[in-house]
N, C-alpha and C. Protein backbone atom coordinates (compact mmCIF):
# COMPACT_ATOMS: atom_id res chain seq x y z
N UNK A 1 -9.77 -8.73 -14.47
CA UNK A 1 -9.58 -8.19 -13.13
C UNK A 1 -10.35 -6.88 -13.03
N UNK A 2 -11.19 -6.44 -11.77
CA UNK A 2 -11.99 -5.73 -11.80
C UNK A 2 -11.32 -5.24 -10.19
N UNK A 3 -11.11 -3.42 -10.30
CA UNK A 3 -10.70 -2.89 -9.50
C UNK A 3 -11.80 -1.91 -8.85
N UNK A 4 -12.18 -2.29 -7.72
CA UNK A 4 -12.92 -1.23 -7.23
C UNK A 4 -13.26 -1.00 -5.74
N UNK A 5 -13.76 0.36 -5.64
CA UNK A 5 -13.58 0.91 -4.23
C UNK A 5 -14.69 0.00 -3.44
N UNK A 6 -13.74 0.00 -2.35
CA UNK A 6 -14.33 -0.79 -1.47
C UNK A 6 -14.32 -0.47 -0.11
N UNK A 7 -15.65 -0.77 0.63
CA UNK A 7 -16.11 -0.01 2.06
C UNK A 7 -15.45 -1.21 3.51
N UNK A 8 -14.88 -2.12 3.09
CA UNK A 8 -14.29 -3.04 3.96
C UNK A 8 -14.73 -3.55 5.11
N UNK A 9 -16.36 -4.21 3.89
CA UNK A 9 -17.38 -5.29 4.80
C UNK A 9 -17.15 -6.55 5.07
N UNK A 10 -16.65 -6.99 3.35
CA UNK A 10 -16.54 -8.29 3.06
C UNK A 10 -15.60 -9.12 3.86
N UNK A 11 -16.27 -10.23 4.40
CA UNK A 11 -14.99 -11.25 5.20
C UNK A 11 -13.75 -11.40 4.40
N UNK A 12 -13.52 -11.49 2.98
CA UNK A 12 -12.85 -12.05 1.96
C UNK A 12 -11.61 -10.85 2.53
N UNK A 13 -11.84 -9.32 2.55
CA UNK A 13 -10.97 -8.59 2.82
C UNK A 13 -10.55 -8.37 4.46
N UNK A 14 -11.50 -8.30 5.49
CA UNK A 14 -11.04 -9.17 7.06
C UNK A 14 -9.91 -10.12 6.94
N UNK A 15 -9.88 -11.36 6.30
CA UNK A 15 -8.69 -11.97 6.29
C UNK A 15 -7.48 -11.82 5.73
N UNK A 16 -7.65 -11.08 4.70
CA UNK A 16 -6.67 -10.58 3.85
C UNK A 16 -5.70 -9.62 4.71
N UNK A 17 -6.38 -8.57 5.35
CA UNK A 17 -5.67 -7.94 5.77
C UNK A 17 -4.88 -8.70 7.46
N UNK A 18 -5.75 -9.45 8.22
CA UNK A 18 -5.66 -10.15 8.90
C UNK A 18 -4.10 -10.62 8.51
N UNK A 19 -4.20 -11.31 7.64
CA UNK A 19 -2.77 -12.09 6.57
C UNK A 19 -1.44 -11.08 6.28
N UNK A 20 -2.50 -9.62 6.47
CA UNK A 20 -0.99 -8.40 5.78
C UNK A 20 -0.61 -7.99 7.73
N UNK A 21 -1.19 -7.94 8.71
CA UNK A 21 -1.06 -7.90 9.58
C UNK A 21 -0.39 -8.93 10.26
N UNK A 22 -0.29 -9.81 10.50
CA UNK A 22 0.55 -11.32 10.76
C UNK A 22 2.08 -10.98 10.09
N UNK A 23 2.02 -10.81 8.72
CA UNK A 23 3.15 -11.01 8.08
C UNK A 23 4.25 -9.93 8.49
N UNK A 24 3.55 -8.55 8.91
CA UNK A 24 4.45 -7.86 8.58
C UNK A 24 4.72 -7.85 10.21
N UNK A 25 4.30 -8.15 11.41
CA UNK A 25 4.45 -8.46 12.26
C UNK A 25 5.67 -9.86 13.01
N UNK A 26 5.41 -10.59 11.82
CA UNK A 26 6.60 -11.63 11.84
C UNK A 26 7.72 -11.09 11.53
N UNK A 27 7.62 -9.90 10.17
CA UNK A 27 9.02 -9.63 9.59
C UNK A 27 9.71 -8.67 10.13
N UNK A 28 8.94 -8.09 11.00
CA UNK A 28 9.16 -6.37 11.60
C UNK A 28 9.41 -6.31 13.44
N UNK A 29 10.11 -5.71 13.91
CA UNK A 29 9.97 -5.64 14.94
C UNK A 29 8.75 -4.81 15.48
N UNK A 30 7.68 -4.75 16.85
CA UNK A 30 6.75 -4.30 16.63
C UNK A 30 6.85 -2.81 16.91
N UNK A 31 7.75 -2.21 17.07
CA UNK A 31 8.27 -0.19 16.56
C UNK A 31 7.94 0.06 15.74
N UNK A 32 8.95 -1.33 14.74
CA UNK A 32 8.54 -0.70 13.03
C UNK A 32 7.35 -1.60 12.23
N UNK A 33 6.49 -1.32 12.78
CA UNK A 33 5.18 -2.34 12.27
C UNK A 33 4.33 -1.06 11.90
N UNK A 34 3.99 -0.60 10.70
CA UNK A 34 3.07 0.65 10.27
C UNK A 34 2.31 0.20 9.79
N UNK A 35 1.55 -1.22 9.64
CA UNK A 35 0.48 -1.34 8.52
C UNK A 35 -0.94 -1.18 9.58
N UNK A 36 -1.53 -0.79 8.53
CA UNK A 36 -3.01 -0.29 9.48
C UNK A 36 -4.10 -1.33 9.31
N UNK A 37 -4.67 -1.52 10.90
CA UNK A 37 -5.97 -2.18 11.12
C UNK A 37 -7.12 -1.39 10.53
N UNK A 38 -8.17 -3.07 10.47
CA UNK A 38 -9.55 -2.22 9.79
C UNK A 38 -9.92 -1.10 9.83
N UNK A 39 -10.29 -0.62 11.19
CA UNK A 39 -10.47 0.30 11.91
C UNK A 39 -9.87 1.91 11.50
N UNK A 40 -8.44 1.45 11.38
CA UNK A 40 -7.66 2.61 11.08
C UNK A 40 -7.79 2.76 9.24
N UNK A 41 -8.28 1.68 8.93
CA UNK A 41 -8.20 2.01 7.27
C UNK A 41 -9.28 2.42 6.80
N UNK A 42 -10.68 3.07 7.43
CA UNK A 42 -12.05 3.55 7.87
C UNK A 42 -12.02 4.64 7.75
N UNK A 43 -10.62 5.26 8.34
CA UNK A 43 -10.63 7.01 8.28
C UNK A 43 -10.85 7.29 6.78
N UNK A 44 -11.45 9.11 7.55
CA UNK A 44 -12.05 9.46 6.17
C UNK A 44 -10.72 10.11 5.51
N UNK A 45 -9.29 10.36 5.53
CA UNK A 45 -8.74 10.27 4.52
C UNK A 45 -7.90 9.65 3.82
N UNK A 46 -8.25 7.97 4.12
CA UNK A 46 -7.92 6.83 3.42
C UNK A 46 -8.79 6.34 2.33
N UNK A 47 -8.55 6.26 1.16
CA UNK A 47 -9.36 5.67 0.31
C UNK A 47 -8.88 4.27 0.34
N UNK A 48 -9.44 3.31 -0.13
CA UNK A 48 -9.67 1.50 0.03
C UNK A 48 -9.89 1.03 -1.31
N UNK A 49 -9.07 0.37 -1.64
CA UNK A 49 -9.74 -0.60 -3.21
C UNK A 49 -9.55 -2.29 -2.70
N UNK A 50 -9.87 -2.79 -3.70
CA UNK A 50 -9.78 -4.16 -3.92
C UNK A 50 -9.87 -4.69 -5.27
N UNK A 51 -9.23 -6.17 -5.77
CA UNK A 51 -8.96 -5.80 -6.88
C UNK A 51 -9.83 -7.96 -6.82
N UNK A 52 -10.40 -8.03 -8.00
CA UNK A 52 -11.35 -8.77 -8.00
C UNK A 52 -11.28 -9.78 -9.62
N UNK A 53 -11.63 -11.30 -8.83
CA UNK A 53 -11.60 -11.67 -10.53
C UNK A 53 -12.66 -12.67 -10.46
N UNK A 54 -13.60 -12.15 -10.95
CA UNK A 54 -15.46 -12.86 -10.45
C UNK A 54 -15.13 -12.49 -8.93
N UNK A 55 -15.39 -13.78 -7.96
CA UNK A 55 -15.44 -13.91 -6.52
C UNK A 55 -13.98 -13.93 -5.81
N UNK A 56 -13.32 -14.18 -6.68
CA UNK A 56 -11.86 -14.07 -5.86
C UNK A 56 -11.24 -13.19 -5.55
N UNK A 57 -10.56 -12.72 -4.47
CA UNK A 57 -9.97 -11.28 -4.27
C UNK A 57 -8.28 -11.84 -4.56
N UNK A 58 -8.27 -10.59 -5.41
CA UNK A 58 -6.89 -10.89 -5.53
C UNK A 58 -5.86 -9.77 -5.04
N UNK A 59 -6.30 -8.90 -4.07
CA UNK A 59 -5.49 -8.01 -3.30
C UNK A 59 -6.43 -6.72 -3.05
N UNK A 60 -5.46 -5.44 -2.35
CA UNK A 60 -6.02 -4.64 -1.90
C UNK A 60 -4.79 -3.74 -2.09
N UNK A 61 -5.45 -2.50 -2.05
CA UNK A 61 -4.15 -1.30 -1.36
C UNK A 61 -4.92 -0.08 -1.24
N UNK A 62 -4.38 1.26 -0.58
CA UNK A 62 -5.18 2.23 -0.20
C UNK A 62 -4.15 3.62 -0.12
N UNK A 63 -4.68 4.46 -0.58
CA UNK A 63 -4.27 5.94 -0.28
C UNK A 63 -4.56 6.99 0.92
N UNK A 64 -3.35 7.05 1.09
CA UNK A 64 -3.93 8.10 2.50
C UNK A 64 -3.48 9.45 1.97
N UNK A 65 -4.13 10.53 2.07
CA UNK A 65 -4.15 12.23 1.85
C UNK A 65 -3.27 12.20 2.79
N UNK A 66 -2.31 12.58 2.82
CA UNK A 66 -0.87 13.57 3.70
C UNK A 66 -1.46 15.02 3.63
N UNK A 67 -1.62 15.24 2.90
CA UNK A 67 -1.74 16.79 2.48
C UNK A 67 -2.48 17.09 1.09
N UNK A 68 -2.52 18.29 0.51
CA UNK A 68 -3.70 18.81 -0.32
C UNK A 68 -2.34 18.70 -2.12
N UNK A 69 -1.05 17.65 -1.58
CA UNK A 69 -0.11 17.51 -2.35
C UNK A 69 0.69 16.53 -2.06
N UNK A 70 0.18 15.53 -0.93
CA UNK A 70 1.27 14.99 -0.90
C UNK A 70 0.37 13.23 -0.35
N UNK A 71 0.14 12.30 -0.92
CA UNK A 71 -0.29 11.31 -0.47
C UNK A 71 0.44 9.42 -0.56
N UNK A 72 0.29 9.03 0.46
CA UNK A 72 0.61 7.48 0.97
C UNK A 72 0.36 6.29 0.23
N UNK A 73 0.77 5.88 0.06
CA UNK A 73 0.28 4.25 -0.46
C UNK A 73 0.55 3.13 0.62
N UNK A 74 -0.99 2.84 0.41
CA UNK A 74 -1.06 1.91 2.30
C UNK A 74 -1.87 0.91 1.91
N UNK A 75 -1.63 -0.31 2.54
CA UNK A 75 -1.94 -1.76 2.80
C UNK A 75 -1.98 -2.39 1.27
N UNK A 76 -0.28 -2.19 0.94
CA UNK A 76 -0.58 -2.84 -0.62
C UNK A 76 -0.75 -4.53 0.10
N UNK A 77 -1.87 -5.53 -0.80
CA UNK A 77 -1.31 -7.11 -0.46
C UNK A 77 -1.97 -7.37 -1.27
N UNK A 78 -1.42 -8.72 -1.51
CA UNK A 78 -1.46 -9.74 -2.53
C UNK A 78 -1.82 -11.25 -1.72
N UNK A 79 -3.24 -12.13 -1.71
CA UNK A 79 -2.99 -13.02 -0.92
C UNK A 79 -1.65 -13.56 -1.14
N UNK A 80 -1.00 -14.75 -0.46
CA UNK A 80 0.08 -15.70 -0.95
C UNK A 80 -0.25 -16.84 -2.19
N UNK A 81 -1.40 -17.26 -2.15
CA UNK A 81 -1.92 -17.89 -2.82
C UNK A 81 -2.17 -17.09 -4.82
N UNK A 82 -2.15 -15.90 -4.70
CA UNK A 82 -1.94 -14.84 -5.90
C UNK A 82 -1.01 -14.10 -6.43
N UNK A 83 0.22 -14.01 -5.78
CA UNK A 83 1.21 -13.61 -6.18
C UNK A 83 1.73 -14.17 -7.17
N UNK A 84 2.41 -12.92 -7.84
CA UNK A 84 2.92 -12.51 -9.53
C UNK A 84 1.61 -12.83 -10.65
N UNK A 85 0.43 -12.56 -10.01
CA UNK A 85 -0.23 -12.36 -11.18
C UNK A 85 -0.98 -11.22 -12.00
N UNK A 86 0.02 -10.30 -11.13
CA UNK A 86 -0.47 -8.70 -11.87
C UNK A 86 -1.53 -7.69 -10.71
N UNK A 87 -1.97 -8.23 -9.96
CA UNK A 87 -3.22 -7.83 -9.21
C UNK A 87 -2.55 -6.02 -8.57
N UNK A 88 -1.07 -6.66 -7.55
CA UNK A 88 -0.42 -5.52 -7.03
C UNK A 88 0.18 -4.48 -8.01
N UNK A 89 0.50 -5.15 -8.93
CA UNK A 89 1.06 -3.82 -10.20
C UNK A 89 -0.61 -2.77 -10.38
N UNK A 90 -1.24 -3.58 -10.79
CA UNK A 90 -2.87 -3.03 -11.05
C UNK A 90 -3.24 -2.39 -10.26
N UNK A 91 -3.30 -2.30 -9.01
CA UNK A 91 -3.22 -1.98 -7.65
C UNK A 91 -3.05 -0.13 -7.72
N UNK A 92 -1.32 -0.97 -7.59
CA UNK A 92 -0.12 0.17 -7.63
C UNK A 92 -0.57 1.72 -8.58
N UNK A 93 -0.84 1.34 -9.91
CA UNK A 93 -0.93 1.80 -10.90
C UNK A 93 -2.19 2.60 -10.76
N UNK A 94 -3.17 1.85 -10.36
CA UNK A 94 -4.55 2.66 -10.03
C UNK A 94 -4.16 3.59 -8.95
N UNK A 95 -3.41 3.62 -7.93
CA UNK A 95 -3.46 4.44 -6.53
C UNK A 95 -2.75 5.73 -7.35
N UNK A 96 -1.59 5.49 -8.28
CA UNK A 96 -0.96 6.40 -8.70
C UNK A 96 -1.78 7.75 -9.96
N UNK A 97 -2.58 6.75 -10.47
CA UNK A 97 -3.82 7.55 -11.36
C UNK A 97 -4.37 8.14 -10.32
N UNK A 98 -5.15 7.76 -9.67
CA UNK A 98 -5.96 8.63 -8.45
C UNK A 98 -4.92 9.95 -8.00
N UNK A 99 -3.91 9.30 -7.34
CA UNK A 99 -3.42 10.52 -6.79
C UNK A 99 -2.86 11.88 -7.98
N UNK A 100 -2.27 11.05 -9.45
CA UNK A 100 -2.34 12.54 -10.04
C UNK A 100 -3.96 13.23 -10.30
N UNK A 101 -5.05 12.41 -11.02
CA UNK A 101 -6.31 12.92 -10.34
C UNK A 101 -6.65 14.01 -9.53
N UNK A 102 -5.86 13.96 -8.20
CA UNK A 102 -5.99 14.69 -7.03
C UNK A 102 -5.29 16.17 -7.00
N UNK A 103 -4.43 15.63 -7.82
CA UNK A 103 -3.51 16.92 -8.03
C UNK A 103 -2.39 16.47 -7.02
N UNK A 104 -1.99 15.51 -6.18
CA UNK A 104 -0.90 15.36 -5.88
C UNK A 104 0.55 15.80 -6.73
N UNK A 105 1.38 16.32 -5.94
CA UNK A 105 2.91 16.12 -6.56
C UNK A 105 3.86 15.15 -6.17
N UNK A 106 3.24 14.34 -4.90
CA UNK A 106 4.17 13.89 -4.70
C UNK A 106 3.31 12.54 -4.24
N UNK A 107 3.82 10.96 -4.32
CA UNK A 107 2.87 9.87 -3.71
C UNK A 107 4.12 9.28 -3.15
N UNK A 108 4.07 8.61 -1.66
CA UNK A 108 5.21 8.21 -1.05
C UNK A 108 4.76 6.86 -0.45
N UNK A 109 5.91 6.34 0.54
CA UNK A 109 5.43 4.79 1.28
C UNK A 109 5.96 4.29 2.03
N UNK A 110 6.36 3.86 2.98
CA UNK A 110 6.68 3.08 3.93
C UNK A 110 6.68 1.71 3.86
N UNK A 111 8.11 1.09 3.79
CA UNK A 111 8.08 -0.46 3.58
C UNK A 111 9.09 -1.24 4.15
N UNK A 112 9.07 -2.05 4.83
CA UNK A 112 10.05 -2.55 5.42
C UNK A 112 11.42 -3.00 4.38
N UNK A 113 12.76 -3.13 5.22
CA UNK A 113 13.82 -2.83 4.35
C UNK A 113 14.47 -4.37 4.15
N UNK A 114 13.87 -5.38 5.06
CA UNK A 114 14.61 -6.58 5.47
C UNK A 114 14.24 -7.22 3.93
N UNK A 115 14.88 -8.54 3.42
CA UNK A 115 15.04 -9.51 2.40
C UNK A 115 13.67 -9.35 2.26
N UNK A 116 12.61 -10.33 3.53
CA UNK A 116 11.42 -10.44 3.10
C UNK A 116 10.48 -9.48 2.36
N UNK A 117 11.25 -8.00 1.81
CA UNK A 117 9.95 -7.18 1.75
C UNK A 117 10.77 -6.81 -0.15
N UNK A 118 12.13 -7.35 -0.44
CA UNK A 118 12.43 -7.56 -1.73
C UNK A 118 11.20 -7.41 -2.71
N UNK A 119 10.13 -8.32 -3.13
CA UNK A 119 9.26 -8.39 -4.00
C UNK A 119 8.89 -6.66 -4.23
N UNK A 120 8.18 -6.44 -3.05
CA UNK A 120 7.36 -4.73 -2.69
C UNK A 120 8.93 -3.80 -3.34
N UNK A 121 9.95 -3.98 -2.82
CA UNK A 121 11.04 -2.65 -3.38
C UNK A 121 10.80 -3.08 -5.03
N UNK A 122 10.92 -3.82 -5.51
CA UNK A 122 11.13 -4.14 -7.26
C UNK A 122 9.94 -4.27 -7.37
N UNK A 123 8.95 -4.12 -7.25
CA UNK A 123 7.31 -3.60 -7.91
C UNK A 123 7.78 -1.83 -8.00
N UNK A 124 7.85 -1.46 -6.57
CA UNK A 124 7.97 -0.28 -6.08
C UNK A 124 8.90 0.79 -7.45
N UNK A 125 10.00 0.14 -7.32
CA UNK A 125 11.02 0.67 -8.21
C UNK A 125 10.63 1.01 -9.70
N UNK A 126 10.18 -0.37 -9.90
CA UNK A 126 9.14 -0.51 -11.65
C UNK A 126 8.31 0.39 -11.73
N UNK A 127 8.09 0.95 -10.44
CA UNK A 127 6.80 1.74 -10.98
C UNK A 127 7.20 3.27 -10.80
N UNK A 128 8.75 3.52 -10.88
CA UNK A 128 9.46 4.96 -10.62
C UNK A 128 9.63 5.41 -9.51
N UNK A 129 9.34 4.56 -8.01
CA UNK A 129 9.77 5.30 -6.58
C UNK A 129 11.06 5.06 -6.38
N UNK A 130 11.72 6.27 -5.46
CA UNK A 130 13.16 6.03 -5.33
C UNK A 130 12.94 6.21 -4.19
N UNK A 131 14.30 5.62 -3.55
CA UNK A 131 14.58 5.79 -2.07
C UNK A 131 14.75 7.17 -1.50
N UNK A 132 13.83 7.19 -0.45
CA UNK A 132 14.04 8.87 0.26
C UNK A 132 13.97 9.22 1.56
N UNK A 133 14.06 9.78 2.15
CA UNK A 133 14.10 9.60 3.61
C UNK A 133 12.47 9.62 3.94
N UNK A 134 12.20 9.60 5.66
CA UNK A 134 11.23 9.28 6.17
C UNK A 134 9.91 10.68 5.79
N UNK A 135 8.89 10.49 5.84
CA UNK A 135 7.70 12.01 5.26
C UNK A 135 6.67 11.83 6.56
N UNK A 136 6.06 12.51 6.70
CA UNK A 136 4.91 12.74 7.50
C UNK A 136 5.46 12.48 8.60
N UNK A 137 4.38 11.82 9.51
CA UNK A 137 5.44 11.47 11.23
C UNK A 137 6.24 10.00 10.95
N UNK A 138 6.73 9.55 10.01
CA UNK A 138 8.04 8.84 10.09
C UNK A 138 9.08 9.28 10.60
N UNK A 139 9.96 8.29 11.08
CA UNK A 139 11.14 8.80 11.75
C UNK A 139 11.94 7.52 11.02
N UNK A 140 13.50 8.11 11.04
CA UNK A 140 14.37 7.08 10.49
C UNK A 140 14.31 5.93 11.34
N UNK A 141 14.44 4.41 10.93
CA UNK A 141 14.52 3.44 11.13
C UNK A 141 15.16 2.45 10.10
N UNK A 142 15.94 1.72 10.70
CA UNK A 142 16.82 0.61 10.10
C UNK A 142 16.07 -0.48 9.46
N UNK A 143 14.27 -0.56 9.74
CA UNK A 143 13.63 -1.65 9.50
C UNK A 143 13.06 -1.19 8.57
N UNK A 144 12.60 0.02 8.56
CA UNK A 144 11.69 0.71 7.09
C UNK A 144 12.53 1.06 5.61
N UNK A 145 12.19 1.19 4.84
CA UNK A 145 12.59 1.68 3.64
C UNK A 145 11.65 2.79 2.72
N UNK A 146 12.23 4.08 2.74
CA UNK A 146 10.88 4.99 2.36
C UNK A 146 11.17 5.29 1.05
N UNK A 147 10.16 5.50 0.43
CA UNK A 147 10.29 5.61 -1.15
C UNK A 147 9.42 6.88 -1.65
N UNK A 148 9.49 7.39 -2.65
CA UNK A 148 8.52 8.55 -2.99
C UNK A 148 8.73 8.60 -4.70
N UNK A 149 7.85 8.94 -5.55
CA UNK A 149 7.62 9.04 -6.44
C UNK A 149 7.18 10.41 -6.98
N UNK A 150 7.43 11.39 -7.98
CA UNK A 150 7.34 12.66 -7.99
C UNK A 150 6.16 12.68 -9.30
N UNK A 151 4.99 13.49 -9.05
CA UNK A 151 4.00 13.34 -9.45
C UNK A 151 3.84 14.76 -10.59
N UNK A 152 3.71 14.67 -12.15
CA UNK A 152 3.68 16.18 -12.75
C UNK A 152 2.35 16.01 -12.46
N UNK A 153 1.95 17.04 -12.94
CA UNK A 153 0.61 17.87 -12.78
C UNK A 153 0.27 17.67 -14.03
């Protein structure tokens, strides 16, 4: 598996996210729908990966800068067709290297709270985030579930 930054040309990642957009739209009412279009995942303080095995994509996820200490973990996915084969842990794990990298103290997330989003809390958890209230312009909601992870230096 080969992880790397990516400028979000390739059709392979258009549908993918296409797929993380649909889903979370089915599971979410559209208030609590936070996952970001192409467009919005372009800004310059989102970084973009993709995670690769030869030609196959086997997911994506991205960091957004909150602050000069405090950053997001955004558009984790896994096609359906790839799930549980490590891609999102790999993912996960890389966004979290980067952000101590950065000097972050703190890396946080936004995830829906309903059954369907189970898998994402127990990755989430495995990887040391605990439940915390809402950060940046979040506001409490019954549909989200916010998590944060505390970053040493």
């Amino acid at each position: 598996m080969k992880i790397e930054l990516d400028d979000l040309s390739r059709l392979e990642i258009h549908a993918l996210l296409n797929e993380h957009l649909r889903s979370m739209r089915a599971l979410s009412p559209p208030e609590s729908v936070h996952a970001l279009d192409l467009a919005a995942l372009r800004r310059p303080e989102i970084t973009f990966w993709t995670a690769w095995e030869g030609a196959l994509l086997l997911g994506c996820g991205a960091l957004m800068e909150l602050s000069l200490t405090h950053g997001e973990v955004k558009s984790m996915r896994t096609p359906e067709s790839r799930r549980r084969t490590g891609a999102g842990r790999a993912l996960l794990m890389h966004i979290i290297e980067v952000a101590r990298q950065r000097g972050y103290e703190r890396l946080s997330l936004e995830t829906g709270s309903m059954a369907g989003f189970e898998p994402a809390h127990q990755l989430y958890a495995s990887a040391g985030f605990v439940d915390s209230g809402p950060f940046g312009s979040y506001v409490a909601d019954p549909n989200s579930r916010f998590m944060t992870l505390g970053l040493r230096p």
